[in-house]
Protein backbone atom coordinates (compact mmCIF):
# COMPACT_ATOMS: atom_id res chain seq x y z
CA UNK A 1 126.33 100.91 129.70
CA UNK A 2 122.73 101.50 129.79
CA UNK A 3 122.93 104.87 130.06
CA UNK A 4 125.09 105.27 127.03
CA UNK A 5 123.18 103.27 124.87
CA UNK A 6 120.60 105.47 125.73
CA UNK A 7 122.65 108.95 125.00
CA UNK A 8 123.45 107.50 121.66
CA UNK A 9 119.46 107.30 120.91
CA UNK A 10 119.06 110.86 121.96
CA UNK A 11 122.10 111.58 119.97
CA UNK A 12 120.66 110.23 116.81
CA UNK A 13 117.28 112.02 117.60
CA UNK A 14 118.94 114.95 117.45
CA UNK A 15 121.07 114.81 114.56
CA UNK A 16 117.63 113.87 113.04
CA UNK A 17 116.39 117.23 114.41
CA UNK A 18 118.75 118.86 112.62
CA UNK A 19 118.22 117.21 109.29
CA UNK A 20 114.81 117.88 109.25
CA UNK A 21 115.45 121.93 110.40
CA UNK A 22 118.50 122.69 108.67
CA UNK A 23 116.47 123.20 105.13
CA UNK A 24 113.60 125.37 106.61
CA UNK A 25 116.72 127.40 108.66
CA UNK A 26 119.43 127.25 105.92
CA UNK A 27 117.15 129.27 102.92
CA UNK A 28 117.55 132.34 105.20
CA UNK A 29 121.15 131.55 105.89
CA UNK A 30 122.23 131.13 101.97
CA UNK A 31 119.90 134.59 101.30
CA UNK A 32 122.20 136.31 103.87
CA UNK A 33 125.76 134.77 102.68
CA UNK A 34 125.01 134.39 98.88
CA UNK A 35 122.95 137.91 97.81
CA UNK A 36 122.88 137.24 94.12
CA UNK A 37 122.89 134.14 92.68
CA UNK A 38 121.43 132.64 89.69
CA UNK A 39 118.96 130.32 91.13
CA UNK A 40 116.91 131.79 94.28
CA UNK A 41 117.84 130.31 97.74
CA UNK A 42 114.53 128.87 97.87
CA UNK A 43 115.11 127.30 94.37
CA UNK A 44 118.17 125.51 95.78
CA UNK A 45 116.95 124.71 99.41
CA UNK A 46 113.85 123.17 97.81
CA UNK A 47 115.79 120.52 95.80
CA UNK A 48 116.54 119.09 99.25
CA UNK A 49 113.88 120.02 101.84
CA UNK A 50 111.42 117.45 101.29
CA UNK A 51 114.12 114.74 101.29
CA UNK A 52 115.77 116.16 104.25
CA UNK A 53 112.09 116.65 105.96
CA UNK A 54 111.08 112.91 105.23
CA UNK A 55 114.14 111.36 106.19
CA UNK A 56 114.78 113.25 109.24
CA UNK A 57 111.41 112.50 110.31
CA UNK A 58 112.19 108.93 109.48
CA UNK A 59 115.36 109.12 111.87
CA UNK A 60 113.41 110.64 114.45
CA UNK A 61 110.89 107.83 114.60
CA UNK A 62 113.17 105.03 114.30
CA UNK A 63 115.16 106.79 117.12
CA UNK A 64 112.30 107.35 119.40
CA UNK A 65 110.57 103.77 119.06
CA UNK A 66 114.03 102.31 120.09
CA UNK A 67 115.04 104.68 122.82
CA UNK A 68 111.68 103.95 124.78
CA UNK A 69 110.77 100.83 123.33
CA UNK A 70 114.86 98.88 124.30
CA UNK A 71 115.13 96.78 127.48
CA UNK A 72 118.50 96.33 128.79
CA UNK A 73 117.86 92.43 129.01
CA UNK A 74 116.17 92.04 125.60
CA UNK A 75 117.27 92.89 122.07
CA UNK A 76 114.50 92.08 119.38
CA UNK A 77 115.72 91.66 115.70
CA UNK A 78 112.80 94.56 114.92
CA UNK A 79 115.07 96.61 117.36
CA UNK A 80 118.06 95.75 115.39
CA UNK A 81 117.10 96.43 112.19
CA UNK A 82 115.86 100.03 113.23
CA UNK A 83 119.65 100.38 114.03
CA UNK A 84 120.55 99.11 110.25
CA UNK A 85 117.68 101.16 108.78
CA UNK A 86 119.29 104.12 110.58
CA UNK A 87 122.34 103.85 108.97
CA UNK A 88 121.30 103.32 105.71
CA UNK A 89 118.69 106.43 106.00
CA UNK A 90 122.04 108.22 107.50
CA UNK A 91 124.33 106.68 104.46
CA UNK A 92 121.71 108.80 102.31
CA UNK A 93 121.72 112.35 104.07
CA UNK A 94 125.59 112.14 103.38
CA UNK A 95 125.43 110.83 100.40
CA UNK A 96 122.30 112.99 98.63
CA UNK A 97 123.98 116.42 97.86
CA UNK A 98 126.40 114.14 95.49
CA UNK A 99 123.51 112.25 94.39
CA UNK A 100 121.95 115.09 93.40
CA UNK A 101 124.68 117.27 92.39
CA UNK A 102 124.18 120.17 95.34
CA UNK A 103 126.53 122.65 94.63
CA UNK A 104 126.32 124.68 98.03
CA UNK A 105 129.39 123.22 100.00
CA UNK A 106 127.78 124.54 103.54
CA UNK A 107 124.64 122.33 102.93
CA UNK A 108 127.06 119.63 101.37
CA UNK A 109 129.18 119.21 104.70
CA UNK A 110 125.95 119.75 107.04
CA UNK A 111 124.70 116.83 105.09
CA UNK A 112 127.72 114.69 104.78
CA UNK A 113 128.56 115.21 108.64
CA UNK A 114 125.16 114.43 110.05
CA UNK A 115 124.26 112.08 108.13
CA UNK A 116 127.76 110.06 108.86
CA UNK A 117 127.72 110.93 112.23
CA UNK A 118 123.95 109.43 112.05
CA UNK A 119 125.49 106.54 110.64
CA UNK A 120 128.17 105.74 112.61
CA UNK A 121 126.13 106.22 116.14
CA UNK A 122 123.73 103.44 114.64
CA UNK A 123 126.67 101.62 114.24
CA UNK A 124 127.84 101.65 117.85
CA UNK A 125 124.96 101.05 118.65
CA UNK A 126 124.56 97.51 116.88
CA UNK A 127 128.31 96.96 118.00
CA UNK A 128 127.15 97.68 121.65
CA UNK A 129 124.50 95.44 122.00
CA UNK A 130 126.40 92.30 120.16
CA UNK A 131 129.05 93.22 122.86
CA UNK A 132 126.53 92.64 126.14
CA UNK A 133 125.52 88.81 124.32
């Protein structure tokens, strides 16, 4: 079980990774698939970049202080609500391009995906550790 835990963590981390690259990556993906559009690809990756930066980065953080700060034999309620905070800063990333009206469905469903994905590994997570009490 303590293994798995710990793949979940790394998991999360790397969804994380992804938030906070996808932006930087995904200007030079919309300037190959879109060609001419009204607003410039770095127009529309910019509405999201620094939110996707910060709150990846946030993800990343909360992911790493748990995954080599958690002892099998002790759960802390600062552990715990790293989990929570990780599914509310997921429960954003999915939710943002609505939020914000972003009208590019490939950034849309990379959004909505990771960050419910994000969200729902969290989840188990919380769910695993009530389970070993």
């Amino acid at each position: 079980m303590k293994n798995g835990m710990k793949a979940i963590h790394w998991i999360i981390f790397a969804l994380a990774f992804w938030i906070i690259l996808a932006p930087f990556v995904g200007d030079d993906i919309l300037r190959v698939m879109l060609g001419n559009i009204a607003a410039t690809p770095e127009e529309v990756v910019g509405m999201l970049r620094w939110d996707d930066f910060f709150i990846g980065l946030a993800i990343s953080v909360l992911g790493l202080i748990v995954v080599t700060l958690e002892q099998p034999t002790l759960k802390t309620a600062g552990l715990r609500a790293m989990h929570w905070m990780q599914i509310g800063l997921g429960a954003w990333i999915a939710a943002a391009p609505f939020a914000l009206a972003f009208t590019y469905e490939e950034f849309t469903w990379s959004h909505f995906v990771t960050g419910f994905f994000v969200a729902i590994f969290a989840l188990v997570q919380i769910n695993l550790e009530q389970a070993k009490h």
